[in-house]
Protein backbone atom coordinates (compact mmCIF):
# COMPACT_ATOMS: atom_id res chain seq x y z
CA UNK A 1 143.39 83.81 142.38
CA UNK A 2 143.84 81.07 140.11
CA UNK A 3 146.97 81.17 137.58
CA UNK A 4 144.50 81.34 134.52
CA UNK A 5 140.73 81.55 134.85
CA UNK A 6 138.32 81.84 132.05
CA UNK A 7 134.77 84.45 132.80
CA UNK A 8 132.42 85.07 130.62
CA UNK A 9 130.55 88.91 130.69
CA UNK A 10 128.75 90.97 128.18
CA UNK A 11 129.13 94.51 126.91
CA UNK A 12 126.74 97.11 127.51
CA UNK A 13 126.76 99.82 125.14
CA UNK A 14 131.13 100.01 125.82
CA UNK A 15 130.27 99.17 129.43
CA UNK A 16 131.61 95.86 130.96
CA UNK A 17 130.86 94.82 134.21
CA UNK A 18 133.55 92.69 135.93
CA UNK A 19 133.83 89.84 138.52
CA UNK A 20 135.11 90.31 141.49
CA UNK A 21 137.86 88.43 141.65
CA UNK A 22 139.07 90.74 138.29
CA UNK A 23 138.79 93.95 140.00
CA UNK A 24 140.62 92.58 142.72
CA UNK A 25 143.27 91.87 140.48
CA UNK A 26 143.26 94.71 138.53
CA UNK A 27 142.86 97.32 141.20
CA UNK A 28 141.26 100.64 140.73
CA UNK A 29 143.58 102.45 138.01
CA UNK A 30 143.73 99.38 135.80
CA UNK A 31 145.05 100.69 132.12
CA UNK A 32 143.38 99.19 129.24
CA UNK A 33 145.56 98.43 125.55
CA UNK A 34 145.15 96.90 122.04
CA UNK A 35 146.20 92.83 122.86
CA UNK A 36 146.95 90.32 120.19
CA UNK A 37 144.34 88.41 117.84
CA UNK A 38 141.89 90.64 118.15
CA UNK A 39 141.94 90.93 121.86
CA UNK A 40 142.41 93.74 124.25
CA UNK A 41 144.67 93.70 127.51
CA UNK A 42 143.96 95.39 130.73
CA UNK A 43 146.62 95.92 133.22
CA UNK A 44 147.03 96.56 137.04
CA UNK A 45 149.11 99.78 137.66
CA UNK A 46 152.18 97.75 138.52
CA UNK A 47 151.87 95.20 135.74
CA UNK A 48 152.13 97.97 133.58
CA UNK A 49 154.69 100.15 134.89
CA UNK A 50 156.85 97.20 134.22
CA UNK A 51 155.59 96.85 130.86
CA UNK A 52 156.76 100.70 130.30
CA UNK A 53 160.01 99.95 132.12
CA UNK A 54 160.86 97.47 129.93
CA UNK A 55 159.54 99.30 126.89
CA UNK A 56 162.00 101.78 127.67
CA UNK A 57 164.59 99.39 127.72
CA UNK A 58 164.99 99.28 124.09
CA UNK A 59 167.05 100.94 122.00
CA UNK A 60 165.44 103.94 121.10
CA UNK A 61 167.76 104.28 118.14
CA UNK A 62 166.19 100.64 116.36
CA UNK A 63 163.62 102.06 114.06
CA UNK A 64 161.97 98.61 114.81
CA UNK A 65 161.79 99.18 118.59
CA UNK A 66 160.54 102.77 118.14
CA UNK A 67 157.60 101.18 115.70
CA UNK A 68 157.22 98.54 117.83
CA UNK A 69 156.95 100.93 121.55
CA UNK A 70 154.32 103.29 119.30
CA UNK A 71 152.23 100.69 118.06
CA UNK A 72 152.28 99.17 121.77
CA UNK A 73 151.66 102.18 123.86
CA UNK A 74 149.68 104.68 121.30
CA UNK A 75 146.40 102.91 122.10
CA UNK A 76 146.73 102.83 125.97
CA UNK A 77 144.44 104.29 128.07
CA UNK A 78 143.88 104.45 131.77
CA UNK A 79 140.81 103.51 133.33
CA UNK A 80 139.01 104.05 136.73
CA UNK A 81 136.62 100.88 137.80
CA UNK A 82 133.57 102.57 138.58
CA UNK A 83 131.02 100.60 140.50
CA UNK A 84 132.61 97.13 139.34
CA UNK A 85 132.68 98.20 135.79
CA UNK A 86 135.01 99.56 133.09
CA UNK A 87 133.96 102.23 130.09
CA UNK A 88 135.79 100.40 126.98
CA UNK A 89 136.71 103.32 124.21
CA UNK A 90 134.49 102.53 121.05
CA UNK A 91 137.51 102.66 119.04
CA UNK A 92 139.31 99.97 121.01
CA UNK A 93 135.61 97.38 121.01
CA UNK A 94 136.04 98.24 117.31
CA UNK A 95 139.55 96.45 117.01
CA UNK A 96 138.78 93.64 119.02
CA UNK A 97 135.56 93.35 117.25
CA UNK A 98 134.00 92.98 120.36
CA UNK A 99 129.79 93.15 119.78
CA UNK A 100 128.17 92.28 123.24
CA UNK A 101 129.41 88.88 124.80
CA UNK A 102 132.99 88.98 125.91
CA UNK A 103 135.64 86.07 127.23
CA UNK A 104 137.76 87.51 130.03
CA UNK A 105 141.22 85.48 129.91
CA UNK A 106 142.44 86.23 133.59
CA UNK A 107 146.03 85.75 134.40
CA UNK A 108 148.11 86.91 137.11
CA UNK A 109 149.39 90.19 135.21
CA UNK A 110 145.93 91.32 134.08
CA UNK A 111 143.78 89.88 131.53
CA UNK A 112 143.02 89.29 127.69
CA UNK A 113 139.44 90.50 126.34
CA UNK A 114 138.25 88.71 123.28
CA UNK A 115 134.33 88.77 121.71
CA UNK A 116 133.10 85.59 123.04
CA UNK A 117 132.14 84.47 119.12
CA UNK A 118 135.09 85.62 117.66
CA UNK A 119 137.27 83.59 120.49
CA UNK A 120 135.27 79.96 119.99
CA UNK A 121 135.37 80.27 116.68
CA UNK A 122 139.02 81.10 116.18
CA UNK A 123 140.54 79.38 119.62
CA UNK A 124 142.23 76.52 117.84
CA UNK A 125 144.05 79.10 115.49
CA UNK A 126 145.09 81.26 118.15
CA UNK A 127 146.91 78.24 120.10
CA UNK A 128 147.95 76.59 116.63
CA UNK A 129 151.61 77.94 116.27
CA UNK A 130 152.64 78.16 120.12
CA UNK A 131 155.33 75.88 120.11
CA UNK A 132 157.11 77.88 117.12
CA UNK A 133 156.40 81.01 119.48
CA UNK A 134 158.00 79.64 122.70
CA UNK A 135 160.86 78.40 120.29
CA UNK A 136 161.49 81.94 119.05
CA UNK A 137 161.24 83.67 122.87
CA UNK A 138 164.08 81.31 123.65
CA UNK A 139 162.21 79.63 126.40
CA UNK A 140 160.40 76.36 125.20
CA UNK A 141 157.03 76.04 127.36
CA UNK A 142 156.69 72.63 129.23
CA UNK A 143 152.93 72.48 130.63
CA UNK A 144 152.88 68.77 131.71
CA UNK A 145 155.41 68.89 133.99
């Protein structure tokens, strides 16, 4: 699979039906989590066990890491792909304000689940401060070379 692909689905009721190559990559006990910008995240077993691992890295006694590892983890749920498809809990469409067409984001570690309208129409702001962000995580991104 490519690095970074772009689908585009719809929701059915809180039903999704994926592509192929998706539940290929997400296997059959993907786990499924709030994202960022209004997005969801879903996981392959593996990606997220590291996730977890490194969660549980932190120090515990940070009252910043413990927010930070509840706010993460409380909304994570795993998943079975049944027939190509994924149930998405109502409360989690509700956060990513997802109403029936959907962007899939597919990466290597899983992928990022936006509404397709909220996504075009806010896809410029998303990307607008990612130099400041790969300042901050110490490791400026280079994509041209």
């Amino acid at each position: 699979m490519q690095h970074f692909v772009t689908h585009n689905t719809t929701i059915n009721e809180t039903v999704v039906v994926l592509p192929e190559a998706v539940i290929d990559l997400i296997g059959e006990q993907p786990v499924l989590n709030m994202g960022f910008e209004k997005s969801l995240c879903l996981y392959n077993a593996a990606t997220w066990k590291k996730i977890t691992s490194n969660l549980m890295q932190l120090d515990h006694f940070d009252p910043i890491n413990r927010k930070f590892i509840r706010m993460f983890s409380n909304t994570a749920i795993a998943l079975s792909v049944n027939q190509k498809s994924i149930a998405i809990p109502t409360k989690l469409t509700e956060f990513a304000g997802i109403k029936k067409h959907l962007i899939l984001l597919v990466h290597e570690n899983g992928l990022q689940i936006f509404d397709r309208d909220f996504y075009e129409n806010n896809h410029d702001h998303i990307y607008d401060n990612i130099g400041t962000v790969s300042r901050f995580l110490g490791q400026p991104i280079n994509i041209v070379n």
